[in-house]
C-alpha atoms as a PDB file:
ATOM      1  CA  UNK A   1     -33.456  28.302  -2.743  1.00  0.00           C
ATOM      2  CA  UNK A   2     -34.040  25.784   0.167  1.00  0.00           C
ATOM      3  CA  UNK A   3     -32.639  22.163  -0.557  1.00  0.00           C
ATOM      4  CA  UNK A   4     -35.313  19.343  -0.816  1.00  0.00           C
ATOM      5  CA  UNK A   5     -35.300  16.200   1.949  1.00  0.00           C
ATOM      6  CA  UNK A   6     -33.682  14.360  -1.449  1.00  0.00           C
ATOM      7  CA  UNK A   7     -31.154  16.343  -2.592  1.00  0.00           C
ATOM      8  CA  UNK A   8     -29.697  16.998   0.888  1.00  0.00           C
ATOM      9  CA  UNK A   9     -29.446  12.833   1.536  1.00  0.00           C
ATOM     10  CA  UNK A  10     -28.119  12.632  -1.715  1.00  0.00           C
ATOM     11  CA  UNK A  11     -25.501  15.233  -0.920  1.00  0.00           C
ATOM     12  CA  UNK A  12     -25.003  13.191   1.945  1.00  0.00           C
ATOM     13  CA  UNK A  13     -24.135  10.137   0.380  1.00  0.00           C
ATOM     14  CA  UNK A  14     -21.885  11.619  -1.745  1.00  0.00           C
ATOM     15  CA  UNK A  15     -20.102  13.430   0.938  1.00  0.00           C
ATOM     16  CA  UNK A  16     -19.488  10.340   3.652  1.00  0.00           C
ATOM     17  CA  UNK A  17     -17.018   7.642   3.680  1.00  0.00           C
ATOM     18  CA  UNK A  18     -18.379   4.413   2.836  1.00  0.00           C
ATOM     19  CA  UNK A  19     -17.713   1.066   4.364  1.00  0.00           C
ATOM     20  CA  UNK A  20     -15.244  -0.729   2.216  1.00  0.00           C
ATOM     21  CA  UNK A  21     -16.348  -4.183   3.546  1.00  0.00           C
ATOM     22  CA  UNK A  22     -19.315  -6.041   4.698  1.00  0.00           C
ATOM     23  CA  UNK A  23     -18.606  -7.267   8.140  1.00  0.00           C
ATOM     24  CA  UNK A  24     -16.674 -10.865   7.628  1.00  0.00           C
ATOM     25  CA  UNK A  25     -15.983 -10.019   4.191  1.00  0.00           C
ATOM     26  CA  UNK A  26     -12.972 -11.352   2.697  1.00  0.00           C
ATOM     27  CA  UNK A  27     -10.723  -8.353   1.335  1.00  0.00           C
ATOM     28  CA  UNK A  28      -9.167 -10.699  -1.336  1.00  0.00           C
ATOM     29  CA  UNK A  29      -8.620 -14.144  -2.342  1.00  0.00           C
ATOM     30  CA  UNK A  30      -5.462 -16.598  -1.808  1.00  0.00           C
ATOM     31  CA  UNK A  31      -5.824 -18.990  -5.295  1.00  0.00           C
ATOM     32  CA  UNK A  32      -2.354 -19.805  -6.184  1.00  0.00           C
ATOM     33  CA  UNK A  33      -2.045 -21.493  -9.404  1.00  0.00           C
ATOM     34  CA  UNK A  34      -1.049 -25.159  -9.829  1.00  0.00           C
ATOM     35  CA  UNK A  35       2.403 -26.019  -9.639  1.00  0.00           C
ATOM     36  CA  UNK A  36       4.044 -26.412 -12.695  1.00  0.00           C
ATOM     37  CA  UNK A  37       1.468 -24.073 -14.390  1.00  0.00           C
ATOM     38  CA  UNK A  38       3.364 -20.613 -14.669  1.00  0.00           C
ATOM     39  CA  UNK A  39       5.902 -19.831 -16.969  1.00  0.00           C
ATOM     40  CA  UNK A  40       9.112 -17.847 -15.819  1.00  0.00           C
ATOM     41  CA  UNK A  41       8.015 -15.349 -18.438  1.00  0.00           C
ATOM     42  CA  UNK A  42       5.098 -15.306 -16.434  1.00  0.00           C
ATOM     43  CA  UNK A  43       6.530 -14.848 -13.258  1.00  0.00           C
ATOM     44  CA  UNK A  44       8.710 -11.884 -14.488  1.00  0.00           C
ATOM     45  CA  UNK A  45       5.558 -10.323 -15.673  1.00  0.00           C
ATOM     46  CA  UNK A  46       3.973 -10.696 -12.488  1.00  0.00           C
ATOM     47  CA  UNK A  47       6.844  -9.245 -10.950  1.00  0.00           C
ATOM     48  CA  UNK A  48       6.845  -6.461 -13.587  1.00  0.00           C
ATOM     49  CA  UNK A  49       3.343  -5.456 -12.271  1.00  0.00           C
ATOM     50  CA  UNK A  50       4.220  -5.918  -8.331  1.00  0.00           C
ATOM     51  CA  UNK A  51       7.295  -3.565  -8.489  1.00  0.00           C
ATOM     52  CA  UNK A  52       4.552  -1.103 -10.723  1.00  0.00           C
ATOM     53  CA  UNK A  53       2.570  -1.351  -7.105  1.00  0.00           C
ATOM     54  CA  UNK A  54       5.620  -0.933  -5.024  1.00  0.00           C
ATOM     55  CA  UNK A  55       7.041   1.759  -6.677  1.00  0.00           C
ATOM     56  CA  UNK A  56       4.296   3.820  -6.809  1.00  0.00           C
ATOM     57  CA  UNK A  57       3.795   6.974  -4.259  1.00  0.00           C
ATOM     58  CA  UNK A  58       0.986   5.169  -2.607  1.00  0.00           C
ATOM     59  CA  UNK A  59       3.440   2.285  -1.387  1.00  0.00           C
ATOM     60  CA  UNK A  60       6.795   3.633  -1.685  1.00  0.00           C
ATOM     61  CA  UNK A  61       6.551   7.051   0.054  1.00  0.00           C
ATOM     62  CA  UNK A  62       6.562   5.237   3.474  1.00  0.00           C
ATOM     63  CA  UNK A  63       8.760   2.601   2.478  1.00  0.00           C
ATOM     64  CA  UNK A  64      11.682   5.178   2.653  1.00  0.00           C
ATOM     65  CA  UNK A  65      15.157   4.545   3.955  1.00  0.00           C
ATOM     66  CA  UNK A  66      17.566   5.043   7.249  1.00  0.00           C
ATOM     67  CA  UNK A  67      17.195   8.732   6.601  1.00  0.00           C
ATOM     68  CA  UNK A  68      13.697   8.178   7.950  1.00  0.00           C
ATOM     69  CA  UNK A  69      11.856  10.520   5.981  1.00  0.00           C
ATOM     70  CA  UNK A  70       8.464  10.133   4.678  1.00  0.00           C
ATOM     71  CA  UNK A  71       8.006  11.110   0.865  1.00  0.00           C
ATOM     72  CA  UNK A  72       5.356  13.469  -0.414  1.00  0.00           C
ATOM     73  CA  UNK A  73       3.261  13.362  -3.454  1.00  0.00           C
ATOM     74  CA  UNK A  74       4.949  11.670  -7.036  1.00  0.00           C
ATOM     75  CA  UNK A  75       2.598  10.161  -9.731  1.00  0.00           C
ATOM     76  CA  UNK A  76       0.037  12.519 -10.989  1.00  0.00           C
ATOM     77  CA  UNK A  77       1.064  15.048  -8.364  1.00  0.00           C
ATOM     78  CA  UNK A  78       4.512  15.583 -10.020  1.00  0.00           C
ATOM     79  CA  UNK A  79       7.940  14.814  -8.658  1.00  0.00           C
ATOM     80  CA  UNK A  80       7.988  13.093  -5.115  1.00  0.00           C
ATOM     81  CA  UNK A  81       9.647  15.334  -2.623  1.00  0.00           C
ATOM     82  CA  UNK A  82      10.616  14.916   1.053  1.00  0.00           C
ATOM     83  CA  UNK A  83       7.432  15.322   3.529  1.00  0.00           C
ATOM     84  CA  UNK A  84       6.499  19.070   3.926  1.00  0.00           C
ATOM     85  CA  UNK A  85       7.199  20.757   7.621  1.00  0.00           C
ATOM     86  CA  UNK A  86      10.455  19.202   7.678  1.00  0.00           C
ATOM     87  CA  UNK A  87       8.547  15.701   9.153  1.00  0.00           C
ATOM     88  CA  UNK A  88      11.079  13.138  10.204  1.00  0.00           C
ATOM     89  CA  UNK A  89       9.752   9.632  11.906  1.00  0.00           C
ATOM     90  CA  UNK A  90      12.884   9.049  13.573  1.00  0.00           C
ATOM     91  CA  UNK A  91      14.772   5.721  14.678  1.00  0.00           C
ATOM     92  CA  UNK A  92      11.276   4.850  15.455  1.00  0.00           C
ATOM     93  CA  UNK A  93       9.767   5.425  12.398  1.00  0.00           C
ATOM     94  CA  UNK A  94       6.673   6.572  14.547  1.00  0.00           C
ATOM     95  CA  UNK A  95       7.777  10.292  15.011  1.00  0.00           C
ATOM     96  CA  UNK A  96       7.887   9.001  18.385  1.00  0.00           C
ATOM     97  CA  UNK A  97      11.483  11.307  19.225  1.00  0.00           C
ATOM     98  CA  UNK A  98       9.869  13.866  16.787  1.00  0.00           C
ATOM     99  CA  UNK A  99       6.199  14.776  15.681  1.00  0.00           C
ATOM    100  CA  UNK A 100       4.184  11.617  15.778  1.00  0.00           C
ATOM    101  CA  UNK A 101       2.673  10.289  12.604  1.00  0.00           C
ATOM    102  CA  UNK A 102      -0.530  10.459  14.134  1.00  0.00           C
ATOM    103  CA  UNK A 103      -0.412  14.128  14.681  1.00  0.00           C
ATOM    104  CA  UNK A 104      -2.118  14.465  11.420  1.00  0.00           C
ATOM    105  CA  UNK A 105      -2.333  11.279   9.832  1.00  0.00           C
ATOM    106  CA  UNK A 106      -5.677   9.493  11.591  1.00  0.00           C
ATOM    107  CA  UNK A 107      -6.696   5.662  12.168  1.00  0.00           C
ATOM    108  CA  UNK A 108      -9.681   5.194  11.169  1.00  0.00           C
ATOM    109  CA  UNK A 109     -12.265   2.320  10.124  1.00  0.00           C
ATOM    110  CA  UNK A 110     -13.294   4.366   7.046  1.00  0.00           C
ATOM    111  CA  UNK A 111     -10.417   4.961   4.990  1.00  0.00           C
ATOM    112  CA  UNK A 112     -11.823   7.916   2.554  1.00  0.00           C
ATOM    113  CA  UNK A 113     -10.904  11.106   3.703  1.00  0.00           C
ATOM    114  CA  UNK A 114     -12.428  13.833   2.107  1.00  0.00           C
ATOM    115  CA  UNK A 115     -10.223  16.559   0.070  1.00  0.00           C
ATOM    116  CA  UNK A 116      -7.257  18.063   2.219  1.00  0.00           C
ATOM    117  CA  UNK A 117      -8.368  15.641   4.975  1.00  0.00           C
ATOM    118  CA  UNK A 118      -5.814  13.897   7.239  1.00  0.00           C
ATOM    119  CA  UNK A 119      -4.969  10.308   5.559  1.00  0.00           C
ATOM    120  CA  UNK A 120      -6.980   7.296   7.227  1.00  0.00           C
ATOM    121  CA  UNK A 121      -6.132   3.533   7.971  1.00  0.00           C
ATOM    122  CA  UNK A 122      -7.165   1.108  10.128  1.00  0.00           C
ATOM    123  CA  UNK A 123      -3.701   0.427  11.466  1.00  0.00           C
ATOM    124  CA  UNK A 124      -1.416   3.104  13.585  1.00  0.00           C
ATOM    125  CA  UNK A 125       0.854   5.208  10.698  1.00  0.00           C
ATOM    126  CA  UNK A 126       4.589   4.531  10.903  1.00  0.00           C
ATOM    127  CA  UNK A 127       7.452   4.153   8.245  1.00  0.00           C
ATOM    128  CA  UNK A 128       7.922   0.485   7.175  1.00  0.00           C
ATOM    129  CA  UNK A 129      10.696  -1.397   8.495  1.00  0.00           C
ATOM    130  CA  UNK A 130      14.309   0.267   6.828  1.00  0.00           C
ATOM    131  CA  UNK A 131      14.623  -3.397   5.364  1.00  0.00           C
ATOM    132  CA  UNK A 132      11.376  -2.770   3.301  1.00  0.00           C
ATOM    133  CA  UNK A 133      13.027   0.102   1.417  1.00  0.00           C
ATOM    134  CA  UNK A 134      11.070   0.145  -2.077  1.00  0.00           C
ATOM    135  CA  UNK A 135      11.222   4.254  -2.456  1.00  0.00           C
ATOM    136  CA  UNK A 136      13.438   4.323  -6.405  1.00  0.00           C
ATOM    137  CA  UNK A 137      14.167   0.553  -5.915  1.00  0.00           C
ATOM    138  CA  UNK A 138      14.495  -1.312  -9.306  1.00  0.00           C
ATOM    139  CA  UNK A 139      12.581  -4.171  -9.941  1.00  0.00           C
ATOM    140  CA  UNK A 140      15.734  -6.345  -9.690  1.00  0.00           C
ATOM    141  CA  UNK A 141      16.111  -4.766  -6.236  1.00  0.00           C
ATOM    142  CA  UNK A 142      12.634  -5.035  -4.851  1.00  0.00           C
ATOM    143  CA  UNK A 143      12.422  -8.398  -6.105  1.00  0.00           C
ATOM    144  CA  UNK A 144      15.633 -10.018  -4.662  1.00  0.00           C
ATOM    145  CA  UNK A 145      14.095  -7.840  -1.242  1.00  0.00           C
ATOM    146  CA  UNK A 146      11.016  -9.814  -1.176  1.00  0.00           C
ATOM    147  CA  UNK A 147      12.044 -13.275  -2.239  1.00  0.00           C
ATOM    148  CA  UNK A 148      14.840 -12.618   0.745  1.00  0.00           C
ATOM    149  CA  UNK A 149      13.013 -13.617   4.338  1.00  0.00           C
ATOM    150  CA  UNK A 150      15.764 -11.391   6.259  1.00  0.00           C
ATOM    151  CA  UNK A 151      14.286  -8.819   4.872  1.00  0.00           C
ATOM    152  CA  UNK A 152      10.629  -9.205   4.479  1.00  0.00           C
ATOM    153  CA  UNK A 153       9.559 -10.284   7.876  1.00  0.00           C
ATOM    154  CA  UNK A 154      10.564 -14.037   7.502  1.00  0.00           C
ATOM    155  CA  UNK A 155       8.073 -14.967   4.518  1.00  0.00           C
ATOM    156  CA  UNK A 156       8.310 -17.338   1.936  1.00  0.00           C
ATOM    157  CA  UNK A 157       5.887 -16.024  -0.900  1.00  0.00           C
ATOM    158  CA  UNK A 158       2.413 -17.716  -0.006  1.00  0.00           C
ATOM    159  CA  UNK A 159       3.114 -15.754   3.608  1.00  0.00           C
ATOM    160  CA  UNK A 160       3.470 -12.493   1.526  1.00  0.00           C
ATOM    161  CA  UNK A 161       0.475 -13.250  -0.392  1.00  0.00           C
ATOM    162  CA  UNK A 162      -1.327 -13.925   3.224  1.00  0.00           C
ATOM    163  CA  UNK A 163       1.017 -10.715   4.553  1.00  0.00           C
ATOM    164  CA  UNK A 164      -1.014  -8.451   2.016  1.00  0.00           C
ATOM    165  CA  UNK A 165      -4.941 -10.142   2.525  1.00  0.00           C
ATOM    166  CA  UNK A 166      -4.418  -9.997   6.519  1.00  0.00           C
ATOM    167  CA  UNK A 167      -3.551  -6.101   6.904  1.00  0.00           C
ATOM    168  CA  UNK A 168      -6.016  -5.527   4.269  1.00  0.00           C
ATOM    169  CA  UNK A 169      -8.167  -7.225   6.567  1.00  0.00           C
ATOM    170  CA  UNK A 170      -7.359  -5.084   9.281  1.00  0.00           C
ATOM    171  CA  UNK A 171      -8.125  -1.731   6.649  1.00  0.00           C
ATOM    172  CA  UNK A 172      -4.230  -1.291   7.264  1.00  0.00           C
ATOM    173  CA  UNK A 173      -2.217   0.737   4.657  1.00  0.00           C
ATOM    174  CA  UNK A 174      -2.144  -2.410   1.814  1.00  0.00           C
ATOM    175  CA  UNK A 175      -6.119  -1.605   1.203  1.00  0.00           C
ATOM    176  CA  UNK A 176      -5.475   2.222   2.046  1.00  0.00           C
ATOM    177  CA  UNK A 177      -3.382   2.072  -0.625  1.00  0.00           C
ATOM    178  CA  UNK A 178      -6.195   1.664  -3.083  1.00  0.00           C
ATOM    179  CA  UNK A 179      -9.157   3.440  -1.185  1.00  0.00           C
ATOM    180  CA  UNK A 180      -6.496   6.581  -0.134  1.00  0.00           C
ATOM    181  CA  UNK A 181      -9.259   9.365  -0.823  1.00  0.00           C
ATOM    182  CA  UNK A 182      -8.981  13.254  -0.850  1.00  0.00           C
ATOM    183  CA  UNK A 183      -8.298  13.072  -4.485  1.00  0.00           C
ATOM    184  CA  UNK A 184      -5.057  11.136  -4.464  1.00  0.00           C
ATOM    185  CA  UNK A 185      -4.156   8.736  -6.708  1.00  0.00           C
ATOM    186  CA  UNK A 186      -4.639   5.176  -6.070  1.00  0.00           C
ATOM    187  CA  UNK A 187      -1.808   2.267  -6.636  1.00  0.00           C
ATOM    188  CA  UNK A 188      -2.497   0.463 -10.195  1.00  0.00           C
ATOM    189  CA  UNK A 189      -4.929  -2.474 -10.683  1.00  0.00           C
ATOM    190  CA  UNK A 190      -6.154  -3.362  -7.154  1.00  0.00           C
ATOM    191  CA  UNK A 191      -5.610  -5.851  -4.288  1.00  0.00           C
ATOM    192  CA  UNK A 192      -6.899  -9.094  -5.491  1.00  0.00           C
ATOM    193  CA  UNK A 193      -4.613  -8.134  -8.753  1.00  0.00           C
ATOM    194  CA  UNK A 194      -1.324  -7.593  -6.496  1.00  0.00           C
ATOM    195  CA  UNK A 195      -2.443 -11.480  -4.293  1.00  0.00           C
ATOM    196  CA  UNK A 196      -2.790 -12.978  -7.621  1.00  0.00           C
ATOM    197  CA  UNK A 197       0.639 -11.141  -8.894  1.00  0.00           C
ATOM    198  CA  UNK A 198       2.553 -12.781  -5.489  1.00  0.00           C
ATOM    199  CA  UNK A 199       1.274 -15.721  -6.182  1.00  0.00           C
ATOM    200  CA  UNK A 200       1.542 -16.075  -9.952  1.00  0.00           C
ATOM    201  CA  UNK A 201       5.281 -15.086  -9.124  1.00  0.00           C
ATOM    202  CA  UNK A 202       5.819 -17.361  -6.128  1.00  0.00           C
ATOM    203  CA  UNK A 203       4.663 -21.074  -8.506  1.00  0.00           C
ATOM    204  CA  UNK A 204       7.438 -19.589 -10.930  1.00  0.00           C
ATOM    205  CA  UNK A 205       9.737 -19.655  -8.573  1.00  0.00           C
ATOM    206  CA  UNK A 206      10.592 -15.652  -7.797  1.00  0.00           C
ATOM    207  CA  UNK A 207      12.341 -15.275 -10.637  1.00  0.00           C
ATOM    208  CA  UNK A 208      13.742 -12.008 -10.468  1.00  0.00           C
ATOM    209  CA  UNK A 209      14.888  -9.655 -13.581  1.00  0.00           C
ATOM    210  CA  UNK A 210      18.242  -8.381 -13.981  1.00  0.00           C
ATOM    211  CA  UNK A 211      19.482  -5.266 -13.569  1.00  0.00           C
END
């Protein structure tokens, strides 16, 4: 039976990435609370919630560690594994000495790749820095990572909050993380949540859990 005019836009819409942002839209919001106005309870809450976001297979799988191996999978998918084909990103973390990460992985403007589609971001794929090693980190260890400016780029916690809204900005892998596509699953609660987490937990004063 031939498809009407309708059905076949429709199927259209359905099928094509849409834009995430209007042009000069703000991804998120940087609101930090008063000073003085968040608990330490509060601030280990808000840390409870960020290491929920760093942990997960969305964030952690390229924040991997001097074995320079992307992850695969974890979450809904079942138990994380190393990166199929025996993919390794190298001292560069690029795949530059290997197999690029751009061999499959694309960047792209429109971050919604369709199902068993190559991953898209705005921003060139690459392993984090070793120093950003989240991938099985406790809270107690992520935490103490990122209140430690050797080893998160040299940023007290309103320049991670800023870290997170610029790359979104740029579609990088911090908005990717909630818009992956193909039928993978997302990182929990969403980017203005994880901003307002940073910040909730930077006017407490990083308090970090134990171990």
């Amino acid at each position: 039976m031939p498809r009407s005019p309708l059905l076949v836009l429709a199927l259209a819409a359905l099928t094509l990435p849409a834009p995430l942002l209007a042009e000069g839209e703000a991804p998120a919001t940087i609101a930090p609370p008063p000073e003085g106005s968040v608990t330490r309870a509060e601030g280990l809450a808000a840390m409870a919630r960020i290491h929920e976001v760093t942990t997960h297979p969305r964030c952690a799988n390229c924040h991997t560690g001097p074995e320079n191996i992307p992850m695969w999978y974890g979450g809904a998918a079942g138990p994380a594994r190393p990166h199929g084909m025996n993919i390794t990103a190298g001292d560069s973390r690029m795949g530059v000495e290997t197999l690029p990460c751009t061999t499959c992985h694309r960047t792209s403007d429109h971050l919604r790749s369709g199902l068993n589609a190559p991953p898209h971001a705005g921003l060139d794929w690459q392993l984090a820095p070793v120093e950003f090693e989240w991938f099985e980190k406790s809270a107690a260890e992520i935490c103490a990572q990122l209140a430690d400016p050797d080893r998160n780029g040299g940023r007290d916690w309103m320049g991670l909050a800023e870290h997170l809204v610029e790359d979104a900005g740029h579609r990088g892998f911090v908005l990717w993380g909630w818009n992956p596509g193909g039928g993978r699953e997302p990182a929990p609660y969403d980017l203005q949540s994880h901003v307002d987490d940073v910040l909730i937990w930077g006017v407490a004063g990083q308090p970090c859990p134990e171990e």
